[in-house]
Protein backbone atom coordinates (compact mmCIF):
# COMPACT_ATOMS: atom_id res chain seq x y z
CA UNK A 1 -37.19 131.33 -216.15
CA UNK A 2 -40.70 133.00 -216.64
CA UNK A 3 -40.36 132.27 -220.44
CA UNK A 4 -39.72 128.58 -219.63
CA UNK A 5 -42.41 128.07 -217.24
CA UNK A 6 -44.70 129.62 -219.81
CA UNK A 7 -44.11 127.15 -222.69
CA UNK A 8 -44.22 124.15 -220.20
CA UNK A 9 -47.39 125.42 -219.25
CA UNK A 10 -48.35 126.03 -222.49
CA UNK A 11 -47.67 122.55 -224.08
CA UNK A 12 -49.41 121.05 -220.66
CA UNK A 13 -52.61 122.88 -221.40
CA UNK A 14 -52.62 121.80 -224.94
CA UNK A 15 -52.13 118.56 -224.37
CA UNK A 16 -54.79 118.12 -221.57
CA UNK A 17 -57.00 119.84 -224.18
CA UNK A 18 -56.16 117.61 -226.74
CA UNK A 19 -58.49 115.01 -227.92
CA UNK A 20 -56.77 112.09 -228.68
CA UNK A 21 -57.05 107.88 -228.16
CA UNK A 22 -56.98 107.26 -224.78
CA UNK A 23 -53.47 104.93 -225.73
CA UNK A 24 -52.08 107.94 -227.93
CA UNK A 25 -52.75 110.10 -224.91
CA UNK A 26 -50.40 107.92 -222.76
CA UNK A 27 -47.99 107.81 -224.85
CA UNK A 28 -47.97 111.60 -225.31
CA UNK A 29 -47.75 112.02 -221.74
CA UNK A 30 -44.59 110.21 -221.83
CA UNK A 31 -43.04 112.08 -223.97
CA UNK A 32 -44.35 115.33 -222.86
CA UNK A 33 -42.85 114.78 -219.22
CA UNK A 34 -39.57 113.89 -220.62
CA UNK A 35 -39.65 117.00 -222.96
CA UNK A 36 -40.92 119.35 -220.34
CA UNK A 37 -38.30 118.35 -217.40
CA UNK A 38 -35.56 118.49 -220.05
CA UNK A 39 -37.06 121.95 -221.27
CA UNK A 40 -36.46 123.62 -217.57
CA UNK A 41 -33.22 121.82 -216.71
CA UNK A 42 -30.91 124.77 -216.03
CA UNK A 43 -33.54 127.16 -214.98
CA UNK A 44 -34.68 125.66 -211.86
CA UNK A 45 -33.90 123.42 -209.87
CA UNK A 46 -33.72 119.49 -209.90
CA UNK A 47 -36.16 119.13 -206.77
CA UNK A 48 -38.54 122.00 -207.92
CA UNK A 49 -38.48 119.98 -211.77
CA UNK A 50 -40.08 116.79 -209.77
CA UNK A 51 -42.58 118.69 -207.93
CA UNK A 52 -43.88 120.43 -211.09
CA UNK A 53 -42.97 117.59 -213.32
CA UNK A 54 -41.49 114.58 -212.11
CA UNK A 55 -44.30 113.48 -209.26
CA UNK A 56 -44.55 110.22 -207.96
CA UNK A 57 -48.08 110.08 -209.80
CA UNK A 58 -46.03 110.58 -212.78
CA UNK A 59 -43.26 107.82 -212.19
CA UNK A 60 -46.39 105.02 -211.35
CA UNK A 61 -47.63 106.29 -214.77
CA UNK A 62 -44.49 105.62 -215.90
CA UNK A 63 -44.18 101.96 -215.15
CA UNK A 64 -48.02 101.15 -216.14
CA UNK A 65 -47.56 102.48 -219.79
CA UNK A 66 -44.17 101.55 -219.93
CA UNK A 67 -45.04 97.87 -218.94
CA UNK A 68 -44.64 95.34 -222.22
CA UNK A 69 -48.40 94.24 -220.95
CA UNK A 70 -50.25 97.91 -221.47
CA UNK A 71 -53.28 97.97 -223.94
CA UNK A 72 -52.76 94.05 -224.56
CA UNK A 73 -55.99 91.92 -222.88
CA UNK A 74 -56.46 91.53 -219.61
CA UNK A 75 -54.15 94.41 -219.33
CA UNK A 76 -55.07 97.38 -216.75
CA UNK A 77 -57.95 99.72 -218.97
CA UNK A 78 -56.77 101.85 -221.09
CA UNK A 79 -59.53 104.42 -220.74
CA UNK A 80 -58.54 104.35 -216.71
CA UNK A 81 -55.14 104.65 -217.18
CA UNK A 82 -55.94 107.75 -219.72
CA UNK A 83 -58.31 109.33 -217.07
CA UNK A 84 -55.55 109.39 -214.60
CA UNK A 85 -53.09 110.99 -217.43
CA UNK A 86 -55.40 113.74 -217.93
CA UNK A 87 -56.37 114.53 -213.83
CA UNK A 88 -52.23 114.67 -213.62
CA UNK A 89 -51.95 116.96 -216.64
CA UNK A 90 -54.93 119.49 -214.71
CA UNK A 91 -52.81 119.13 -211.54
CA UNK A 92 -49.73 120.27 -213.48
CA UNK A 93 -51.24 123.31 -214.47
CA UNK A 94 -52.40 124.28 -211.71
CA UNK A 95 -48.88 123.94 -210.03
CA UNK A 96 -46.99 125.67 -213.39
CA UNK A 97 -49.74 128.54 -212.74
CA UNK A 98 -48.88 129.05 -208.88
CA UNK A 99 -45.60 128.84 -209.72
CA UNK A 100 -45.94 131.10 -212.40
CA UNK A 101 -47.06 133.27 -209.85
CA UNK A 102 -44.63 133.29 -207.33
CA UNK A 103 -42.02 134.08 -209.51
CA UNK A 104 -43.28 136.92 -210.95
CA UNK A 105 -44.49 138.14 -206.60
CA UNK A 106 -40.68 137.38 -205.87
CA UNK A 107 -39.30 139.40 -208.88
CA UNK A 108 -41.23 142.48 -207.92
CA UNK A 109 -40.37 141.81 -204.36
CA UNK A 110 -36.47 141.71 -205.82
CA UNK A 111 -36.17 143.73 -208.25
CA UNK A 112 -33.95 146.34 -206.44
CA UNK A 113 -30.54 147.35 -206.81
CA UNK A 114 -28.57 145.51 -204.13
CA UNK A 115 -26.61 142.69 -202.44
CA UNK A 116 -28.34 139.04 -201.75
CA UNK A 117 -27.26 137.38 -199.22
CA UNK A 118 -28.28 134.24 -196.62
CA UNK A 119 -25.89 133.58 -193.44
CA UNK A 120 -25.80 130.22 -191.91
CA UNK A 121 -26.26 129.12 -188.41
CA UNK A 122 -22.76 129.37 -187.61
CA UNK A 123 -22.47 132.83 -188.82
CA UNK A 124 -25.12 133.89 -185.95
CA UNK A 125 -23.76 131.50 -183.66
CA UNK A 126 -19.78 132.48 -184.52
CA UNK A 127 -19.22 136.18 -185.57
CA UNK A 128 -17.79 138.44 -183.38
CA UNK A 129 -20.78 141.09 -183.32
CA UNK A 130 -23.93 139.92 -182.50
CA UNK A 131 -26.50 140.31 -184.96
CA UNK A 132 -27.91 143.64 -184.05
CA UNK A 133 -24.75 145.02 -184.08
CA UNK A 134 -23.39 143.71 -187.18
CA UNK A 135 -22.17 146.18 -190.03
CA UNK A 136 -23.25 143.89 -193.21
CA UNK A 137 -22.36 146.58 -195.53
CA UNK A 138 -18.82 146.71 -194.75
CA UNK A 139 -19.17 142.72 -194.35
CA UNK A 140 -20.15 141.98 -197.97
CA UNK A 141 -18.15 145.29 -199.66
CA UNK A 142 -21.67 147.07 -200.45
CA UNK A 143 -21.38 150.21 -201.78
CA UNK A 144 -23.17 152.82 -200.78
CA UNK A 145 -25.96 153.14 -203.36
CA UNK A 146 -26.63 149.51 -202.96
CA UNK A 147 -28.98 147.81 -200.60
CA UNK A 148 -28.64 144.44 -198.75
CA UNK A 149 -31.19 141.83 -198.50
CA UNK A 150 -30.52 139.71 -195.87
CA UNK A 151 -32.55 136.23 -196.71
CA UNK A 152 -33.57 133.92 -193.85
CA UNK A 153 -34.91 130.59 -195.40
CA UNK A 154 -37.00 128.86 -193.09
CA UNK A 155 -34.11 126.19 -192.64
CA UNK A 156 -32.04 128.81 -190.70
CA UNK A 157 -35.26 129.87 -188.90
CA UNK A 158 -35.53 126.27 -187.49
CA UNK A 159 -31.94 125.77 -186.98
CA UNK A 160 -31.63 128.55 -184.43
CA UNK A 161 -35.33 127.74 -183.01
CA UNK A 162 -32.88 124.32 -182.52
CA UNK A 163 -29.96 125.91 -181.03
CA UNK A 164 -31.67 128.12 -178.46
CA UNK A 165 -32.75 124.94 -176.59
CA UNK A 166 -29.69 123.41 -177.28
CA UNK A 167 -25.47 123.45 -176.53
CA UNK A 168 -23.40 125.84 -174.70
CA UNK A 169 -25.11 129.03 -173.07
CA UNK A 170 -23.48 131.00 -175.52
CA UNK A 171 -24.90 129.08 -178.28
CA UNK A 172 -28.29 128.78 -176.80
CA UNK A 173 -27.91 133.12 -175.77
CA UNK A 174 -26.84 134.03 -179.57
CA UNK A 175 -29.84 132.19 -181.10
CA UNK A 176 -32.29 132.92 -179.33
CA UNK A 177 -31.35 136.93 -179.87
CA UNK A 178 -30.67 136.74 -183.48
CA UNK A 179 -34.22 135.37 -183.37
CA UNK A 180 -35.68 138.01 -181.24
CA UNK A 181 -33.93 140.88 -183.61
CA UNK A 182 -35.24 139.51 -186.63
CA UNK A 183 -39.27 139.30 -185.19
CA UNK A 184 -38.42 143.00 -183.63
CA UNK A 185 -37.59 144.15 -187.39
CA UNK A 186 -40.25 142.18 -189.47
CA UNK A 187 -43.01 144.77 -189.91
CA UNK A 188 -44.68 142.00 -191.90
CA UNK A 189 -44.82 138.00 -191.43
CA UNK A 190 -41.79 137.67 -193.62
CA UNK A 191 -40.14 141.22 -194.30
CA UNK A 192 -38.42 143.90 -192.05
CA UNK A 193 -35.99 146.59 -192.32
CA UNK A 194 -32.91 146.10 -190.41
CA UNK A 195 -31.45 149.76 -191.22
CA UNK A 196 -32.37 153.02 -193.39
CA UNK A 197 -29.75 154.82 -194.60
CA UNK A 198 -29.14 157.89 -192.28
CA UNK A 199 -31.20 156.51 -189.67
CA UNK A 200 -30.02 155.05 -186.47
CA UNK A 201 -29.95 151.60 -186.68
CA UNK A 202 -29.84 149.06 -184.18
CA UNK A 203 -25.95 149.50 -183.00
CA UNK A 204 -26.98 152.96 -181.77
CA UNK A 205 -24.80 154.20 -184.97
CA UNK A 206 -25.90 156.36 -187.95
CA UNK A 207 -26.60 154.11 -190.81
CA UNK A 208 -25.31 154.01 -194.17
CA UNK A 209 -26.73 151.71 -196.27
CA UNK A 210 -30.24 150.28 -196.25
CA UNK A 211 -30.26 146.65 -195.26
CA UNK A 212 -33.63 144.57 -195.16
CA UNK A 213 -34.67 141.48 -194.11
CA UNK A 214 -36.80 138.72 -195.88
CA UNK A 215 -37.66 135.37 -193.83
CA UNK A 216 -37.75 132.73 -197.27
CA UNK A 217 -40.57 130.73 -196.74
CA UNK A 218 -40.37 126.98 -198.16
CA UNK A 219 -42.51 126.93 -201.46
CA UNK A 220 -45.64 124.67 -201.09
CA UNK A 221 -45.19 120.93 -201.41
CA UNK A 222 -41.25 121.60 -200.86
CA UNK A 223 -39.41 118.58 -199.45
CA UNK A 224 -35.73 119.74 -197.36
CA UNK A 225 -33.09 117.91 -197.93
CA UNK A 226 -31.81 115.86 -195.28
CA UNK A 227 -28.74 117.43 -194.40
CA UNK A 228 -29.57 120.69 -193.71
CA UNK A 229 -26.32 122.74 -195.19
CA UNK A 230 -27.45 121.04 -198.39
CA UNK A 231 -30.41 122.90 -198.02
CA UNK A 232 -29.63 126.02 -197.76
CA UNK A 233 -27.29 126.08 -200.43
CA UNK A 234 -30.40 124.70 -202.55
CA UNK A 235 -32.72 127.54 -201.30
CA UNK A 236 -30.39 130.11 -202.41
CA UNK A 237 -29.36 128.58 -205.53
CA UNK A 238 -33.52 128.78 -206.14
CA UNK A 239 -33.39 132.24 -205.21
CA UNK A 240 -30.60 133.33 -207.68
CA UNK A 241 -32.73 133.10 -210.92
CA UNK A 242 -35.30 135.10 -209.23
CA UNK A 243 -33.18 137.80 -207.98
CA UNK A 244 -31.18 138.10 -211.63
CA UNK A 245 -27.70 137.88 -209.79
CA UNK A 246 -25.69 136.25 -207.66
CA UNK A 247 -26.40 135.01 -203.99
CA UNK A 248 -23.27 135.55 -201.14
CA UNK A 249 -23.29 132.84 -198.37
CA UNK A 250 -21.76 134.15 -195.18
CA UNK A 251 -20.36 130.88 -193.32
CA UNK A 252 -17.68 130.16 -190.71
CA UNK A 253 -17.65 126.56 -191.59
CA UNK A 254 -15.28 124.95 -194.10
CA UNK A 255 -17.27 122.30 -195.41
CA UNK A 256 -20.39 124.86 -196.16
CA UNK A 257 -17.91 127.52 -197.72
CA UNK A 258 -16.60 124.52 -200.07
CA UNK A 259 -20.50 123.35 -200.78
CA UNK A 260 -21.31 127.05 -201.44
CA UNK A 261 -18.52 127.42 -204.10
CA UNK A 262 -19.32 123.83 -205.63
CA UNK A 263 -22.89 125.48 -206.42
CA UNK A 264 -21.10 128.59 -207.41
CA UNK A 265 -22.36 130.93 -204.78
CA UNK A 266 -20.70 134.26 -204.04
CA UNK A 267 -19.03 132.71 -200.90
CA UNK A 268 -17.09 135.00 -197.55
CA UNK A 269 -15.71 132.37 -195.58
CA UNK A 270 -15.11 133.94 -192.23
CA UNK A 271 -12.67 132.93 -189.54
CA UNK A 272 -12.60 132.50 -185.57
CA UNK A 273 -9.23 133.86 -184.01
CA UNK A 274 -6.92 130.64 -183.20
CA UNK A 275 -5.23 130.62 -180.41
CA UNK A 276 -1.80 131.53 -180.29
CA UNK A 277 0.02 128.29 -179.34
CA UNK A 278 -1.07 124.66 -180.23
CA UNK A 279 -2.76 123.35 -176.77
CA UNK A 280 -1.20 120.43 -175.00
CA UNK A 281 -2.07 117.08 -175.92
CA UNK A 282 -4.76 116.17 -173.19
């Protein structure tokens, strides 16, 4: 992913740089922005490809050069048009640059040995132990050299802030403390430690395995996808790159353990205890 990012910004510098007919320019662009979002197809993702690529500045420049009536008379200027093209192509590498950036912060940040994984609301809401007293070593099958990173993307974050004003009391009670254990832990706006190996953790037991926490913040100029299971299947899909391995999804709901495995996430579909016999019909 670094490698890509560095020849798209590469070829965007050049061609900002690159002194040619205002017309020829356009035309480059056009190609370039095809070439580029081709060029990173498969190492991020779709939505992240039109904010660095794709903008809506870039789809009006689009139609204007595309038009049968560009550079003819009476035409929009060419020279404006060609002004435009170059204050998008400086924009662009500014973005490629900060994003340049954050991958290589977010690399350092997970480069460790360890397991990756983001729970959904209903696995805060739904699982038998509450979330300070949840073993997620023996949940995801860590072993005991390996550390787990427990990712909140700010989706989840707002879905519980949701919750705890919201539904049944139990509901309402299990947000609202999975929310008040994870600011307890952060010993930094976005990271915490949740348990040290050989330390007591939080269930008043003896830990052993590290676990941390990592609140994902939503990268700048991010737009969430209206459904919000969507979206956190797209956040960790975006975080898998980054971390070099394989993201498990913790869910009690079907229809987000099927999205999960669609995206090819490392899914553990949990389940609630049925009750013995079918209910009457009411």
């Amino acid at each position: 992913m670094r490698q890509a990012l560095g020849y798209v910004l590469e070829k965007t510098t050049n061609l900002r740089h690159f002194s040619e007919e205002p017309d020829d320019l356009c035309v480059s662009y056009l190609h370039w922005s095809a070439e580029m979002a081709a060029h990173l197809r498969g190492h991020i993702t779709a939505r992240d490809i039109d904010r660095l690529i794709l903008t809506r500045r870039h789809w009006a420049l689009q139609q204007i050069i595309g038009s049968t009536t560009f550079g003819m008379p009476g035409s929009a200027k060419i020279a404006g048009v060609a002004h435009v093209v170059r204050t998008e192509l400086a924009e662009r590498v500014d973005d490629l640059k900060k994003a340049i950036e954050a991958f290589e912060d977010q690399v350092q940040n997970w480069s460790s040995l360890g397991l990756f994984v983001v729970a959904d609301s209903s696995f805060y809401i739904q699982h038998t132990d509450r979330f300070d007293k949840t073993d997620f070593g023996t949940l995801v099958g860590a072993r005991e050299y390996e550390t787990v990173n427990l990712l909140f993307p700010m989706v989840v974050v707002d879905e519980l802030d949701g919750l705890k004003q919201h539904g049944k009391n139990h509901t309402r009670w299990r947000a609202g403390h999975t929310l008040a254990v994870l600011d307890r832990v952060l010993v930094s706006p976005t990271h915490g430690i949740f348990s040290s190996r050989g330390a007591v953790g939080l269930n008043g037991e003896v830990a052993k395995i590290d676990v941390t926490v990592e609140v994902v913040l939503d990268p700048p100029g991010h737009t969430r996808l209206p459904i919000n299971d969507d979206e956190i299947i797209d956040r960790a899909k975006a975080i898998e790159p980054l971390a070099a391995r394989a993201i498990t999804l913790l869910t009690y709901d079907t229809s987000q353990a099927t999205r999960g495995r669609q995206a090819g996430l490392r899914v553990i579909k949990l389940k609630t205890e049925l009750a013995a016999e079918e209910p009457p019909r009411a």
